[in-house]
N, C-alpha and C. Protein backbone atom coordinates (compact mmCIF):
# COMPACT_ATOMS: atom_id res chain seq x y z
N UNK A 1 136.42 -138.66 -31.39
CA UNK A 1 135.77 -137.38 -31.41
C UNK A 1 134.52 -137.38 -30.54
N UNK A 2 134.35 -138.43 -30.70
CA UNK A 2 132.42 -138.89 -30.19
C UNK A 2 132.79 -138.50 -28.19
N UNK A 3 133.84 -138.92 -27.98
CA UNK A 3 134.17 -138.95 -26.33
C UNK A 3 134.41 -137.58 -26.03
N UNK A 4 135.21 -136.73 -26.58
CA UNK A 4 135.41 -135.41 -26.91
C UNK A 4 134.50 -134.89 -26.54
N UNK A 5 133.84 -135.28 -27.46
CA UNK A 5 132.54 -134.12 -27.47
C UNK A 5 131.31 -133.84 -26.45
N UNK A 6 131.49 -135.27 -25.55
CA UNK A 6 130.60 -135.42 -24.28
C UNK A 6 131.57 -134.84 -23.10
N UNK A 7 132.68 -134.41 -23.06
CA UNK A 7 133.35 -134.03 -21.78
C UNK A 7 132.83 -132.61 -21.62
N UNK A 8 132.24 -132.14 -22.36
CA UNK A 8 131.67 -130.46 -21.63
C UNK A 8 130.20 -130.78 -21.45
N UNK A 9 129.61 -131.82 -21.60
CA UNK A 9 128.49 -132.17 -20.69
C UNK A 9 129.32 -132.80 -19.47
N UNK A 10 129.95 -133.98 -19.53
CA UNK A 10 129.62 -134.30 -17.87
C UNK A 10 130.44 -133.35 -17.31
N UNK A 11 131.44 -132.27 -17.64
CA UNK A 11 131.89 -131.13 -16.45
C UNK A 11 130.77 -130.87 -16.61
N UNK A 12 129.71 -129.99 -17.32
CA UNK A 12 128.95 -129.48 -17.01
C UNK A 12 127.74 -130.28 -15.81
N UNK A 13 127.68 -131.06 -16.00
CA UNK A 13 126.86 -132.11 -14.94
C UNK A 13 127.54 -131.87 -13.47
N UNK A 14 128.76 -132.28 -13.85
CA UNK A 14 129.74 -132.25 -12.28
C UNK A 14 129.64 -131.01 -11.55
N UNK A 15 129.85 -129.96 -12.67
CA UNK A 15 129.59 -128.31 -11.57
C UNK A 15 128.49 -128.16 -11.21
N UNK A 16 127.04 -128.69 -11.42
CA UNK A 16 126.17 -128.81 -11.48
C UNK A 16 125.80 -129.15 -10.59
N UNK A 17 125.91 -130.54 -9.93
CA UNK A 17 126.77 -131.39 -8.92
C UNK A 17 126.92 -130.29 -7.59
N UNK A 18 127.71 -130.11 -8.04
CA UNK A 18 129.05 -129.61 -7.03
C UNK A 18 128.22 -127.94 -6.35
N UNK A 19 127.54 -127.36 -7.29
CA UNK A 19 126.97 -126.39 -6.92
C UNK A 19 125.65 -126.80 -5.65
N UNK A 20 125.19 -127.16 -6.17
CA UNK A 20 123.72 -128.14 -5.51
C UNK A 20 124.51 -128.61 -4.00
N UNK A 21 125.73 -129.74 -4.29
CA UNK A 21 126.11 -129.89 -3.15
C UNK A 21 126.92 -128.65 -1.62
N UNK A 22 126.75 -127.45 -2.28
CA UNK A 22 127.38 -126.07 -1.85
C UNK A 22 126.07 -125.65 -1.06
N UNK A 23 124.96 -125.70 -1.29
CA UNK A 23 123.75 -125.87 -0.52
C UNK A 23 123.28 -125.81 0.49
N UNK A 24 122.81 -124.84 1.72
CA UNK A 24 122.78 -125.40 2.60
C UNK A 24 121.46 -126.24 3.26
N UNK A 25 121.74 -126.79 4.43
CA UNK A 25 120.80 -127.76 4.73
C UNK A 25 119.74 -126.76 5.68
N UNK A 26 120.21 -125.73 6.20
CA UNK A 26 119.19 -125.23 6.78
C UNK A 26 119.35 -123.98 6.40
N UNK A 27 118.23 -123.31 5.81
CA UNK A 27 117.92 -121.33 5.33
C UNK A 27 117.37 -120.60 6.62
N UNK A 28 117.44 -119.64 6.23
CA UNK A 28 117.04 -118.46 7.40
C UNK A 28 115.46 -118.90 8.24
N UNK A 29 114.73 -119.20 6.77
CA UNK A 29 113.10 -119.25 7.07
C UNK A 29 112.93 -120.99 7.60
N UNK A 30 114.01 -121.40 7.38
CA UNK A 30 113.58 -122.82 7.99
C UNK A 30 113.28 -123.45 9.69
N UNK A 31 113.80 -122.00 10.23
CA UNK A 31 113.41 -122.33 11.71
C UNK A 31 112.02 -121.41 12.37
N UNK A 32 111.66 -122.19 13.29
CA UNK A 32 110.16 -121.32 13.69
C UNK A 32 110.72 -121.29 14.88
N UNK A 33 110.58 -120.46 15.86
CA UNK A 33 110.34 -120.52 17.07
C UNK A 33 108.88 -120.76 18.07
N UNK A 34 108.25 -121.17 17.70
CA UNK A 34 107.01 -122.01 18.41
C UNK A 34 105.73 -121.74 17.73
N UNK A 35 105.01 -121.82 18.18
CA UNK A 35 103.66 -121.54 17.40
C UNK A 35 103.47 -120.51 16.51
N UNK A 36 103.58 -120.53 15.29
CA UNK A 36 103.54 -119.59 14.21
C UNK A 36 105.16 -118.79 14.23
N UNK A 37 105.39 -118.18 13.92
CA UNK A 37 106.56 -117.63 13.66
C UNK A 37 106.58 -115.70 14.25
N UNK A 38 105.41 -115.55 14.33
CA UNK A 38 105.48 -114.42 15.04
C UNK A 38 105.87 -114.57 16.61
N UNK A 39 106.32 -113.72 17.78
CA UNK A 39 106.58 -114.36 18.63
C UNK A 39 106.64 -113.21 19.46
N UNK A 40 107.22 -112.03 19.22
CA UNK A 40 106.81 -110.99 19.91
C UNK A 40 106.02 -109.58 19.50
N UNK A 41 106.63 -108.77 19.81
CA UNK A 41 105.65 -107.09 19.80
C UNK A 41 105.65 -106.58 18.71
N UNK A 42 107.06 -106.64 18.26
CA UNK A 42 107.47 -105.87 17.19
C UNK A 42 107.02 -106.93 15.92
N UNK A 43 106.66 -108.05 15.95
CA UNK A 43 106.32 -109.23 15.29
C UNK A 43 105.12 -108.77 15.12
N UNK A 44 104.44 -108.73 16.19
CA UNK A 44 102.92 -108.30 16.46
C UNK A 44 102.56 -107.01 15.66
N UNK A 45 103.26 -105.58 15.90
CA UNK A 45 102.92 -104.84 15.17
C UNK A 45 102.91 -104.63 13.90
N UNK A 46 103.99 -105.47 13.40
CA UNK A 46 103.66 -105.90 11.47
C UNK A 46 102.61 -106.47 10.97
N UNK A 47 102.26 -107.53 12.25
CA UNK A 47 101.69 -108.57 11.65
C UNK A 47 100.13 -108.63 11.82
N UNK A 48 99.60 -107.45 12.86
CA UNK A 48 98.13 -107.08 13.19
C UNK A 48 97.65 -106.26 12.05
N UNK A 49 98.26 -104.82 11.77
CA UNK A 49 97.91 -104.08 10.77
C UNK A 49 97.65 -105.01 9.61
N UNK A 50 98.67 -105.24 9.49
CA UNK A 50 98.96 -106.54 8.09
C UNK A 50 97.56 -107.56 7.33
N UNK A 51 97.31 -108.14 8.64
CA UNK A 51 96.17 -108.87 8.77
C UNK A 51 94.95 -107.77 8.32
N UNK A 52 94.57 -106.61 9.00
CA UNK A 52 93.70 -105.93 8.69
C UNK A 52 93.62 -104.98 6.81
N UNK A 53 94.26 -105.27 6.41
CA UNK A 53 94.25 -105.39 4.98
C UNK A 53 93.41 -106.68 3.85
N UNK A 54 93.59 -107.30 4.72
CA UNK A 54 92.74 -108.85 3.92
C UNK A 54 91.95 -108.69 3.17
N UNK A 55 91.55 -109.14 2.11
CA UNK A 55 90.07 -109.25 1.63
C UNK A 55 88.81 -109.83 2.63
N UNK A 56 89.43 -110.60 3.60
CA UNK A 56 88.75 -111.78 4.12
C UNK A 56 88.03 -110.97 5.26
N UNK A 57 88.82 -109.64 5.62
CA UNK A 57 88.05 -108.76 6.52
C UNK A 57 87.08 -107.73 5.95
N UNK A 58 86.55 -107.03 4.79
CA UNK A 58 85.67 -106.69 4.09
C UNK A 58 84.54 -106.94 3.79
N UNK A 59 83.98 -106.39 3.43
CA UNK A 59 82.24 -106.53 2.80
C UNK A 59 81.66 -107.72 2.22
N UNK A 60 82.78 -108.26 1.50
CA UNK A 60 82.57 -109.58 0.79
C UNK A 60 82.90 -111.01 1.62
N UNK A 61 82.79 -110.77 2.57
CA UNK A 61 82.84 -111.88 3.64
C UNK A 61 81.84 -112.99 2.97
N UNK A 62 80.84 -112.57 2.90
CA UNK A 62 79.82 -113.31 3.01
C UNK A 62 80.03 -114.58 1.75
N UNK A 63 80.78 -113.87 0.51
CA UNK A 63 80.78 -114.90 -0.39
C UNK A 63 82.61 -115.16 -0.11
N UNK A 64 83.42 -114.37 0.23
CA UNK A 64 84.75 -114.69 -0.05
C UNK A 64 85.08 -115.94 1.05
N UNK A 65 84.02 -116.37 1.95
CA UNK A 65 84.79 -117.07 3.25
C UNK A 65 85.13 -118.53 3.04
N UNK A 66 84.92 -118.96 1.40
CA UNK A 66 85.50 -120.27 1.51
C UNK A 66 87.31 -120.35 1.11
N UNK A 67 87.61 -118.77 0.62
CA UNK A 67 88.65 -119.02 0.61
C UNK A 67 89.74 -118.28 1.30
N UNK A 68 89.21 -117.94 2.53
CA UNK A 68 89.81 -117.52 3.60
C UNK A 68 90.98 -118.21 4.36
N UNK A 69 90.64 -119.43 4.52
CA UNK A 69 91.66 -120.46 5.31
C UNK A 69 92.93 -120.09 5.85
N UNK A 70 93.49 -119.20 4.45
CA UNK A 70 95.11 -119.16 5.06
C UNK A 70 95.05 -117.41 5.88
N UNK A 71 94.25 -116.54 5.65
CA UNK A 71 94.22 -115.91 6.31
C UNK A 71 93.45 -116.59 7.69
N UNK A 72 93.01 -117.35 8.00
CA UNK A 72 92.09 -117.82 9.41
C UNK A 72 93.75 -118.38 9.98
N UNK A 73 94.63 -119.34 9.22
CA UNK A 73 95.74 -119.94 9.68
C UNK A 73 96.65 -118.54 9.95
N UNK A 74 97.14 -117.72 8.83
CA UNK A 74 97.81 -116.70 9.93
C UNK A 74 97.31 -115.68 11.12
N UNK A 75 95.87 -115.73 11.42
CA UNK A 75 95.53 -115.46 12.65
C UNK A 75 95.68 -116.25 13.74
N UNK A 76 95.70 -117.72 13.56
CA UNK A 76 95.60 -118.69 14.37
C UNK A 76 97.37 -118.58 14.72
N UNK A 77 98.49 -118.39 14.05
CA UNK A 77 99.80 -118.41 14.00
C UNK A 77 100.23 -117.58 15.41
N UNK A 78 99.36 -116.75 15.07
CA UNK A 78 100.05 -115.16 15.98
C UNK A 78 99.37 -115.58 17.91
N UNK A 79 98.65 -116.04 17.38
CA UNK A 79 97.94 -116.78 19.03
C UNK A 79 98.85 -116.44 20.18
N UNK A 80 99.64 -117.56 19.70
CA UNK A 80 100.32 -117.55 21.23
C UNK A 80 100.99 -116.42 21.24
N UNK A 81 101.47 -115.30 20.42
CA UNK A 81 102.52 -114.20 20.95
C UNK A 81 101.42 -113.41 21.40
N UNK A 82 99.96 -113.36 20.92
CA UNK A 82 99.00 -112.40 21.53
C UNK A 82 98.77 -112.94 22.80
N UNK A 83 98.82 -113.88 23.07
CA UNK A 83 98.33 -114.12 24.94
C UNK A 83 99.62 -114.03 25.42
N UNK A 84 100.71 -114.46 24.67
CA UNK A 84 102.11 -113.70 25.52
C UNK A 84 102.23 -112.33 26.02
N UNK A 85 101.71 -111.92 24.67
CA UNK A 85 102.17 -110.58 25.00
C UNK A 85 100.69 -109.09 25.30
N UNK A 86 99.85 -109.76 25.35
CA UNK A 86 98.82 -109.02 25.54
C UNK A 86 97.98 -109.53 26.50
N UNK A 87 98.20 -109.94 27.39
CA UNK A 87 97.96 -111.01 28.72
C UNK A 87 96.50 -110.18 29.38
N UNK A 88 96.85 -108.74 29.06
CA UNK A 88 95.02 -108.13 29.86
C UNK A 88 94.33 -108.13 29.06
N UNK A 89 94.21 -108.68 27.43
CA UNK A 89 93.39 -108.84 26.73
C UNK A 89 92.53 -110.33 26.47
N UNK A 90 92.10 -110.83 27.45
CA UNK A 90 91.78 -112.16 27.70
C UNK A 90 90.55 -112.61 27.04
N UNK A 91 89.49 -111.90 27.21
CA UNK A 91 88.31 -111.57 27.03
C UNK A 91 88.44 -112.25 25.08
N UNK A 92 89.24 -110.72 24.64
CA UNK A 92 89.39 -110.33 23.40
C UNK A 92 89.92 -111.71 22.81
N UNK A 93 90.76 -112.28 23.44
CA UNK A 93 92.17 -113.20 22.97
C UNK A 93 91.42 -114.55 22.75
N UNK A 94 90.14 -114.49 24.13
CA UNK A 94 89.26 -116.05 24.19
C UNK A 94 88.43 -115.56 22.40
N UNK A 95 87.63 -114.68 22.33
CA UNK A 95 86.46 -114.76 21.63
C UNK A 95 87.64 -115.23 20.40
N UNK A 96 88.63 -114.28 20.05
CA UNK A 96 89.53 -114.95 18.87
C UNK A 96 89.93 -116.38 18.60
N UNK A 97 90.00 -116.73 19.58
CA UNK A 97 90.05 -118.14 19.43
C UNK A 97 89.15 -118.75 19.39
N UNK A 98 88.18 -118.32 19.82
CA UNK A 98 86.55 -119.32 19.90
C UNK A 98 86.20 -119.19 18.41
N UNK A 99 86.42 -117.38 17.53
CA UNK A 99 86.03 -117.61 16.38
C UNK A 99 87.23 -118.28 15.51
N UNK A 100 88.06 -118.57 15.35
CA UNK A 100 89.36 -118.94 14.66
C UNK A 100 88.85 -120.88 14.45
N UNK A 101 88.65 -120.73 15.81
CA UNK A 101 88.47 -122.56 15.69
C UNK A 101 86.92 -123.00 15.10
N UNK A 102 85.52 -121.77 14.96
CA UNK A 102 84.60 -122.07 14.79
C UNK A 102 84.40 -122.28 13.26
N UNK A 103 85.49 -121.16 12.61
CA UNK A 103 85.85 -121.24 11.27
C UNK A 103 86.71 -122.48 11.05
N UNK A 104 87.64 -123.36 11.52
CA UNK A 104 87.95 -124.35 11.46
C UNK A 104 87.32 -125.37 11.34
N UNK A 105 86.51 -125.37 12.45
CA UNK A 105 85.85 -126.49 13.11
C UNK A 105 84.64 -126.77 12.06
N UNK A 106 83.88 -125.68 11.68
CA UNK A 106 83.30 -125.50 10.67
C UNK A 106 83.33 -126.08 8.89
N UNK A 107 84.95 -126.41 9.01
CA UNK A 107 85.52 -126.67 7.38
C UNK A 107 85.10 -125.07 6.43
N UNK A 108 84.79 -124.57 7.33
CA UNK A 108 84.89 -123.36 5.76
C UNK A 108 85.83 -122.82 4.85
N UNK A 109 87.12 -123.51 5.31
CA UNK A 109 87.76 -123.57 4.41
C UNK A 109 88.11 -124.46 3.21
N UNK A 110 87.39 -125.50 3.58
CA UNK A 110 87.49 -127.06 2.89
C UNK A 110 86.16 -127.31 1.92
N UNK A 111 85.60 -126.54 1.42
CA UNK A 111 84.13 -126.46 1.07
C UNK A 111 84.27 -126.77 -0.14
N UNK A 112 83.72 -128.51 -0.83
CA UNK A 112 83.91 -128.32 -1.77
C UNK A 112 82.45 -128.92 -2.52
N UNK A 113 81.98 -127.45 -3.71
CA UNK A 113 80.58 -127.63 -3.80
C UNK A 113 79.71 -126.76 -3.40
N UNK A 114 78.40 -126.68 -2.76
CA UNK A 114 77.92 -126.09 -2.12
C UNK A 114 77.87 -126.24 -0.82
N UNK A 115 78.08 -124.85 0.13
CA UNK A 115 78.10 -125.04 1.81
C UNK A 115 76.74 -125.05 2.37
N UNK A 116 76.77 -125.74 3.30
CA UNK A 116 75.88 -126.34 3.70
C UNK A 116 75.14 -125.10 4.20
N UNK A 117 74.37 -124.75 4.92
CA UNK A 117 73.33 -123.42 5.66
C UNK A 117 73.98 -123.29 6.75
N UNK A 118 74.72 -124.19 7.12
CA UNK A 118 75.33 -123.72 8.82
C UNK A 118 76.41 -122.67 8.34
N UNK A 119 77.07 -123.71 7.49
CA UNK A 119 78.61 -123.05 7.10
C UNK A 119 78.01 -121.47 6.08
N UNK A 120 76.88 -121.45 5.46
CA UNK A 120 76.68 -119.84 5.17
C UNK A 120 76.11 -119.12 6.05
N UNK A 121 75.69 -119.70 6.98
CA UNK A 121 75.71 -118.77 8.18
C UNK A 121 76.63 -118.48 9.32
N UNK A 122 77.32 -119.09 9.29
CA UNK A 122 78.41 -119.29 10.20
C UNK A 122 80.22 -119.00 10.34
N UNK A 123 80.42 -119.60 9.17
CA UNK A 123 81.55 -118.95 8.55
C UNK A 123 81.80 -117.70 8.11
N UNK A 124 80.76 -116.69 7.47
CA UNK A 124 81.01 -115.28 7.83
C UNK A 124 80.79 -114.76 9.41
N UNK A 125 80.37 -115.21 10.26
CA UNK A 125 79.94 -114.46 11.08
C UNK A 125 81.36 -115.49 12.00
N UNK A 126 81.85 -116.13 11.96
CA UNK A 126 83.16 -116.58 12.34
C UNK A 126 84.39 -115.28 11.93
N UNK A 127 84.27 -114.94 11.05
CA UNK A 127 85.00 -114.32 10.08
C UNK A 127 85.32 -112.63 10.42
N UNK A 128 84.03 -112.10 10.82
CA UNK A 128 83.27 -111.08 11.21
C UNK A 128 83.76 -111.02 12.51
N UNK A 129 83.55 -111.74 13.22
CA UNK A 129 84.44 -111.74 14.69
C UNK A 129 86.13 -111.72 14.82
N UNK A 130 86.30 -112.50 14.18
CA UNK A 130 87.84 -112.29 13.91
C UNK A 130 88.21 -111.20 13.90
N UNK A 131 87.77 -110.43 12.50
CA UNK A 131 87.94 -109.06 12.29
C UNK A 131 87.68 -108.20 13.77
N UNK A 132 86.79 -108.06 14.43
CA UNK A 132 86.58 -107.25 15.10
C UNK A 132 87.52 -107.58 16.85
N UNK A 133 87.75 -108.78 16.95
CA UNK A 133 88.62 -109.03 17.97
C UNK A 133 90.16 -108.39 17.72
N UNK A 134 90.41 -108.89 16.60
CA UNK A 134 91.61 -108.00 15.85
C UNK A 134 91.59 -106.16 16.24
N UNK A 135 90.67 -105.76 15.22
CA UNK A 135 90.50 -104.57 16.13
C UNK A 135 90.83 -104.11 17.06
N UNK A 136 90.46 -105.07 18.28
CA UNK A 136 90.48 -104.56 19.40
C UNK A 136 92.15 -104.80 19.98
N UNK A 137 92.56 -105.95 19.64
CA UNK A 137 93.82 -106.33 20.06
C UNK A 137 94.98 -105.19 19.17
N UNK A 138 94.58 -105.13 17.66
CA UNK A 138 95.41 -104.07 17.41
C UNK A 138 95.43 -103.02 18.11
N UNK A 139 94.51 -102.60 18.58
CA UNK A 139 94.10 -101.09 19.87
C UNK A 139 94.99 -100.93 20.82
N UNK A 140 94.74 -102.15 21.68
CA UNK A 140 95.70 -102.87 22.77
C UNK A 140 96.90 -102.64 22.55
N UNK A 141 97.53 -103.09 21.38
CA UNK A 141 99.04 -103.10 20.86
C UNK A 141 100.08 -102.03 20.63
N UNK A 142 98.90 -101.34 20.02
CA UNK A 142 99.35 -99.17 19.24
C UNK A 142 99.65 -98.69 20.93
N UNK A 143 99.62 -99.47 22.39
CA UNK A 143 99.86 -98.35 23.48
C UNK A 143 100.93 -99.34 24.20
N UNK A 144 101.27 -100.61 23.49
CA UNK A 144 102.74 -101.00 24.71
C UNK A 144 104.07 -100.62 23.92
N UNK A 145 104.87 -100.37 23.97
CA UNK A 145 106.33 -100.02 23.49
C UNK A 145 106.71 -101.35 22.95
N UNK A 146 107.72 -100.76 21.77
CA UNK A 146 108.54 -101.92 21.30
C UNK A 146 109.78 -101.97 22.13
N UNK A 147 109.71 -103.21 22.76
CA UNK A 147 111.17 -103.16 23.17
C UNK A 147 111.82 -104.47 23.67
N UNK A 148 110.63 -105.50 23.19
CA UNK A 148 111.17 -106.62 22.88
C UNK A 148 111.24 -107.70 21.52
């Protein structure tokens, strides 16, 4: 009886098994195409507005910027499709990157404790630029066509 009674566990183990092994090895989201996953216009226009929703772009900069990081990383993502694809915005495209990496470079995202006086002066006003380069590149964006 005792053996009996364990055969609808191990089928159940085996389909179990067998399901898991049905699996695949690679999902939709598992491929990137190069630096960040955005890559063109129509990428771009989701993903600029998008960004301008943040907390991290608001009033509360000043205290919210230690936990900004992953919004600083999906600005940093979109990089290369913005100099791909917005090539007369150079100016705009450098200062974004100058602030993207100053907030990096900075650790204001890594702050653990109290930040030092650079990083409270610095990391919002890293932050603050972002926002406003954005701006401008979203501007840029609202006048080329989708059509790639």
């Amino acid at each position: 009886m005792r053996v009996i009674a364990g055969v609808p566990l191990v089928v159940a183990g085996l389909l179990g098994l067998a399901a898991l092994a049905g699996c695949a090895d690679n999902q939709p989201g598992d491929v990137n195409n190069g630096p960040g996953y955005t890559d063109n216009i129509a990428d771009l226009k989701v993903k600029l507005p998008a960004l301008d929703s943040d907390p991290c772009r608001g009033k509360q900069v000043t205290t919210l910027y230690p936990d900004c990081g992953r919004y600083v990383t999906e600005v940093a993502n979109t990089l290369g499709a913005i100099k791909g694809n917005l090539a007369g915005q150079s100016r705009a495209i450098g200062a974004l990157q100058a602030d993207v990496s100053k907030y990096q470079g900075m650790g204001c995202d890594t702050i653990t404790g109290t930040p030092t006086a650079s990083q409270q002066s610095g990391c919002p006003v890293a932050l603050t630029g972002i926002g406003t380069e954005l701006d401008i590149l979203n501007k840029a964006l609202t006048s080329i066509p989708t059509s790639n």
